[in-house]
C-alpha atoms as a PDB file:
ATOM      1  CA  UNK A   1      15.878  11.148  -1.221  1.00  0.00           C
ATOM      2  CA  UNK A   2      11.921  12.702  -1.658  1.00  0.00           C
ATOM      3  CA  UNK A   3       9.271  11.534  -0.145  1.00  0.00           C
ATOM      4  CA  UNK A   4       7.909   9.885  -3.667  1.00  0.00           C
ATOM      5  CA  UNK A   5      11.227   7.474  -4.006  1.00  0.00           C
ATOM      6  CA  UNK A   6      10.398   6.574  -0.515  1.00  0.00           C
ATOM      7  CA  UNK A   7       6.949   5.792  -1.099  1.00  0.00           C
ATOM      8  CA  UNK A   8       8.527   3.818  -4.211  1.00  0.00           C
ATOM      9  CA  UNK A   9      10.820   1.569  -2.181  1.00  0.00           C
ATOM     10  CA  UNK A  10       8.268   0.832   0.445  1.00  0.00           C
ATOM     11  CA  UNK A  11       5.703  -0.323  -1.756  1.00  0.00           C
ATOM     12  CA  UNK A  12       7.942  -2.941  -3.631  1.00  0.00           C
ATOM     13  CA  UNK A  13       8.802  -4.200  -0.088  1.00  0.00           C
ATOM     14  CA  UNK A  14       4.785  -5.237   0.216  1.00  0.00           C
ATOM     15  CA  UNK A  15       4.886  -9.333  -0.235  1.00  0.00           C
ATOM     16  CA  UNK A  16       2.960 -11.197  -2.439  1.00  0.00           C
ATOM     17  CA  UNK A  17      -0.414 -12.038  -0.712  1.00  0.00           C
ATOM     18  CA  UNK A  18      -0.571  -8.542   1.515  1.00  0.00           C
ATOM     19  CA  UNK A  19      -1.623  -5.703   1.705  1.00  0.00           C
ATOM     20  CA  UNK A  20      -0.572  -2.061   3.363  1.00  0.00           C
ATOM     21  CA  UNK A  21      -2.315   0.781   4.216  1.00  0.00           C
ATOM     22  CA  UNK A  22      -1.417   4.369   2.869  1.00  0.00           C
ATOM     23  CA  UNK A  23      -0.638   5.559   6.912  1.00  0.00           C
ATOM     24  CA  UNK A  24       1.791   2.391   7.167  1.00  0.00           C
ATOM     25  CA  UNK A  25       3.652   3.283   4.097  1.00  0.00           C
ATOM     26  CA  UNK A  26       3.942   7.219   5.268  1.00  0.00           C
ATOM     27  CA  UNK A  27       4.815   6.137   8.971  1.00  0.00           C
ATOM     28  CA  UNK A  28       7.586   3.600   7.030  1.00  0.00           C
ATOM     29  CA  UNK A  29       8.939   6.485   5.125  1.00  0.00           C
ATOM     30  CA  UNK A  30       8.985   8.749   7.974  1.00  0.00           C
ATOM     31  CA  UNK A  31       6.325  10.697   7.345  1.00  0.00           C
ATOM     32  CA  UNK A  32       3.322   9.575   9.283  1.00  0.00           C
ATOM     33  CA  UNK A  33       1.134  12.168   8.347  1.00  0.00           C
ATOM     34  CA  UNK A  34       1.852  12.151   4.551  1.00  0.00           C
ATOM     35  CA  UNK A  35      -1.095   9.230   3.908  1.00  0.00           C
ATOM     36  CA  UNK A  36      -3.135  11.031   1.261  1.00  0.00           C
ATOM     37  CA  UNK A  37       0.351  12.125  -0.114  1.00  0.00           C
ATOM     38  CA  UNK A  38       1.030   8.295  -0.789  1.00  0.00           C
ATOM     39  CA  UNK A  39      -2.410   8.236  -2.410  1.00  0.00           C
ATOM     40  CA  UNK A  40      -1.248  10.736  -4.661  1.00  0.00           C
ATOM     41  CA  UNK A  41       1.918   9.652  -5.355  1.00  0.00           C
ATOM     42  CA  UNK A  42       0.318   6.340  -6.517  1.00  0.00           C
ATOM     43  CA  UNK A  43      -2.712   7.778  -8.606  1.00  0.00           C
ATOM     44  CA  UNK A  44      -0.172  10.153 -10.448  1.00  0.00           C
ATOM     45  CA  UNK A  45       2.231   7.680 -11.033  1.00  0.00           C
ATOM     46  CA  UNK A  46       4.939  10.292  -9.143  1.00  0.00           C
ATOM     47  CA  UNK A  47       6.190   6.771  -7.553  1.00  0.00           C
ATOM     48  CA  UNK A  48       7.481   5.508 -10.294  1.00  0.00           C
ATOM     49  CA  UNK A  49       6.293   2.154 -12.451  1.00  0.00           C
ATOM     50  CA  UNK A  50       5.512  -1.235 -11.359  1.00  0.00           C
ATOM     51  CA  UNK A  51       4.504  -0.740  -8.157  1.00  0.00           C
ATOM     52  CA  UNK A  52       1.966  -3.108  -6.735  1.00  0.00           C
ATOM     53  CA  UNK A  53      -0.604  -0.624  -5.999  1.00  0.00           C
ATOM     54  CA  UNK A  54      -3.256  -3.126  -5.807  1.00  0.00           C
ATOM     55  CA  UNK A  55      -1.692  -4.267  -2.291  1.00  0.00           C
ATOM     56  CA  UNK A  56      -2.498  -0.703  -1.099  1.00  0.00           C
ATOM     57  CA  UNK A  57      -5.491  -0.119   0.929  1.00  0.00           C
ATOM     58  CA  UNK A  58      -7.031   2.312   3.856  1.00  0.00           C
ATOM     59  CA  UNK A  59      -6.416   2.048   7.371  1.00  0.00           C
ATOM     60  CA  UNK A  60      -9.816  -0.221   7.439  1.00  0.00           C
ATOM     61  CA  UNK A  61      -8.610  -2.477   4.804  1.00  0.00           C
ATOM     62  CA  UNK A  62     -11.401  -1.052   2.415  1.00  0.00           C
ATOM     63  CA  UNK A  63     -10.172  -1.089  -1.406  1.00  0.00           C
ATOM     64  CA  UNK A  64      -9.299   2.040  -3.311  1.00  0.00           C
ATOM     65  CA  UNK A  65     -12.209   1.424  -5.454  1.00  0.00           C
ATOM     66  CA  UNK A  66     -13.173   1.598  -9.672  1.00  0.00           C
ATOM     67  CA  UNK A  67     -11.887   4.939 -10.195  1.00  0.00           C
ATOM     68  CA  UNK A  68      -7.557   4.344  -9.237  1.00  0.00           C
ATOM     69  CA  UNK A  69      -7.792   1.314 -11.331  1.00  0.00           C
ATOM     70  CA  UNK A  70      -8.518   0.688 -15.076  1.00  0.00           C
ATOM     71  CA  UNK A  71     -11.489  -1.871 -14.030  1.00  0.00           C
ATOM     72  CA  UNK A  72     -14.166  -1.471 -11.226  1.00  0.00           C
ATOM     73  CA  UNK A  73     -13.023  -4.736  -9.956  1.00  0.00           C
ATOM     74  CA  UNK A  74      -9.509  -5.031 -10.524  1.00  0.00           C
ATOM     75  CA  UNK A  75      -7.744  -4.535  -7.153  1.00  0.00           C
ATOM     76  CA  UNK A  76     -10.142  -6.936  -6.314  1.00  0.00           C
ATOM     77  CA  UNK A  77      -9.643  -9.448  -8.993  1.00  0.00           C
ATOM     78  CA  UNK A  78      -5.362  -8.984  -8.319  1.00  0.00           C
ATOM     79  CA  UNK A  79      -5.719  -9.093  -4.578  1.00  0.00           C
ATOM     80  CA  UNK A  80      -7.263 -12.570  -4.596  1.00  0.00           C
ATOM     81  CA  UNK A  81      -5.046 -13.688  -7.493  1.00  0.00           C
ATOM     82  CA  UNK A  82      -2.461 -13.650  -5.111  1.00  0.00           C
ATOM     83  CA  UNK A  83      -4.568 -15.992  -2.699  1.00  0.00           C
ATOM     84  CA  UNK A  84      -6.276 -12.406  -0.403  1.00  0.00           C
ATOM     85  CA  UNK A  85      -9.750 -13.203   0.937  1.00  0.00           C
ATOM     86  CA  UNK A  86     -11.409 -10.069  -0.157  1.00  0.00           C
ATOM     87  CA  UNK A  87     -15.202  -9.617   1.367  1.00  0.00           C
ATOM     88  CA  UNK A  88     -17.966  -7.084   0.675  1.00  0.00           C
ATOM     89  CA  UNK A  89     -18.979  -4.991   3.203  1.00  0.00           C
ATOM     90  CA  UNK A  90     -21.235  -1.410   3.845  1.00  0.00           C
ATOM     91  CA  UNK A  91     -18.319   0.327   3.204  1.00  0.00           C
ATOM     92  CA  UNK A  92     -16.920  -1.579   0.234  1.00  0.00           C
ATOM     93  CA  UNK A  93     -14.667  -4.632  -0.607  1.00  0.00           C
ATOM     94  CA  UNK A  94     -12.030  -4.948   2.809  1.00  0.00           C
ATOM     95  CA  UNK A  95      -9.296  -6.960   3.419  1.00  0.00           C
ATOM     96  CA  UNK A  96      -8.726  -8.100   7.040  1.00  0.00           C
ATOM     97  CA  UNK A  97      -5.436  -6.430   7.726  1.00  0.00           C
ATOM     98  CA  UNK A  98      -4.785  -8.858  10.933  1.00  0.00           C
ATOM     99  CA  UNK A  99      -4.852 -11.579   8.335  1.00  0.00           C
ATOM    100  CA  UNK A 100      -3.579 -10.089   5.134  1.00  0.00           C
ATOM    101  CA  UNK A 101      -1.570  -6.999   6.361  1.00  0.00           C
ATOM    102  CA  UNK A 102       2.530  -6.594   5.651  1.00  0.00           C
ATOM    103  CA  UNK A 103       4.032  -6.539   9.155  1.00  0.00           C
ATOM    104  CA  UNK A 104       7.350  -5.243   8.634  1.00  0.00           C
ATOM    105  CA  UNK A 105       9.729  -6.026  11.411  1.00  0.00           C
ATOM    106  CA  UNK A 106      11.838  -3.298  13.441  1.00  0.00           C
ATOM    107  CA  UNK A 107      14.460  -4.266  11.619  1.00  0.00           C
ATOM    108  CA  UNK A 108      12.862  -3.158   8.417  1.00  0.00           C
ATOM    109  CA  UNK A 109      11.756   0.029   9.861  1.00  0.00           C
ATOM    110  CA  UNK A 110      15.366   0.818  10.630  1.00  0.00           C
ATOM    111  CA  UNK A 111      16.744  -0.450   7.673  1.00  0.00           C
ATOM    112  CA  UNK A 112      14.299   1.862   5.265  1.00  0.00           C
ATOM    113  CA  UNK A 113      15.570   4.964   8.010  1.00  0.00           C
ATOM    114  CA  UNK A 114      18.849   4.277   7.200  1.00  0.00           C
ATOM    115  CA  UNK A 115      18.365   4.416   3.689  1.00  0.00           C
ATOM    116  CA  UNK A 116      16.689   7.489   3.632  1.00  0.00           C
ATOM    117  CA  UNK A 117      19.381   9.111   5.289  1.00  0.00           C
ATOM    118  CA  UNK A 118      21.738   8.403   3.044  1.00  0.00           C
END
């Protein structure tokens, strides 16, 4: 399986009402140095459709920003549609991960591994 189906089947494990960070979905499919190549994989749509990209966000919880979504504010605007508390900060609109963050159990981590493998 490549690295972009992985990145596919992660981010449609993100719950409603979370959010993830690019590192968490690398480290999740086993490639914890591969965050910008999530990024990527999202902005050029190598992923795959429907993916909840708006639950995606940087280690910091700061939000992608205008220019990965069709409106400035629209990560935003579908973040606290699902009930997210997004505030502004010097760095940009952040999510507080210890709140809002997907916290996959062990058991998820070893499920995804073994689905990799196969």
């Amino acid at each position: 399986m490549d690295f972009y189906e992985r990145v596919r089947l992660v981010c449609l494990e993100i719950p409603y009402g979370r959010a993830a960070s690019y590192g968490q979905i690398a480290l999740l499919c086993g490639k914890p140095n591969n965050s910008r190549q999530v990024g990527y994989a999202l902005r050029t749509g190598k992923a795959g459709e429907g993916i909840p990209a708006h639950r995606i966000v940087n280690a910091r919880g700061i939000l992608s920003g205008a220019n990965a979504f069709a409106a400035p504010d629209l990560q935003k605007r579908l973040l606290e549609g699902e009930g997210v508390e997004v505030e502004l900060t010097d760095k940009g609109w952040k999510v507080d991960l210890r709140k809002y963050g997907f916290k996959p159990s062990a058991e998820d981590a070893e499920r995804f591994y073994r689905m990799f493998q196969e």
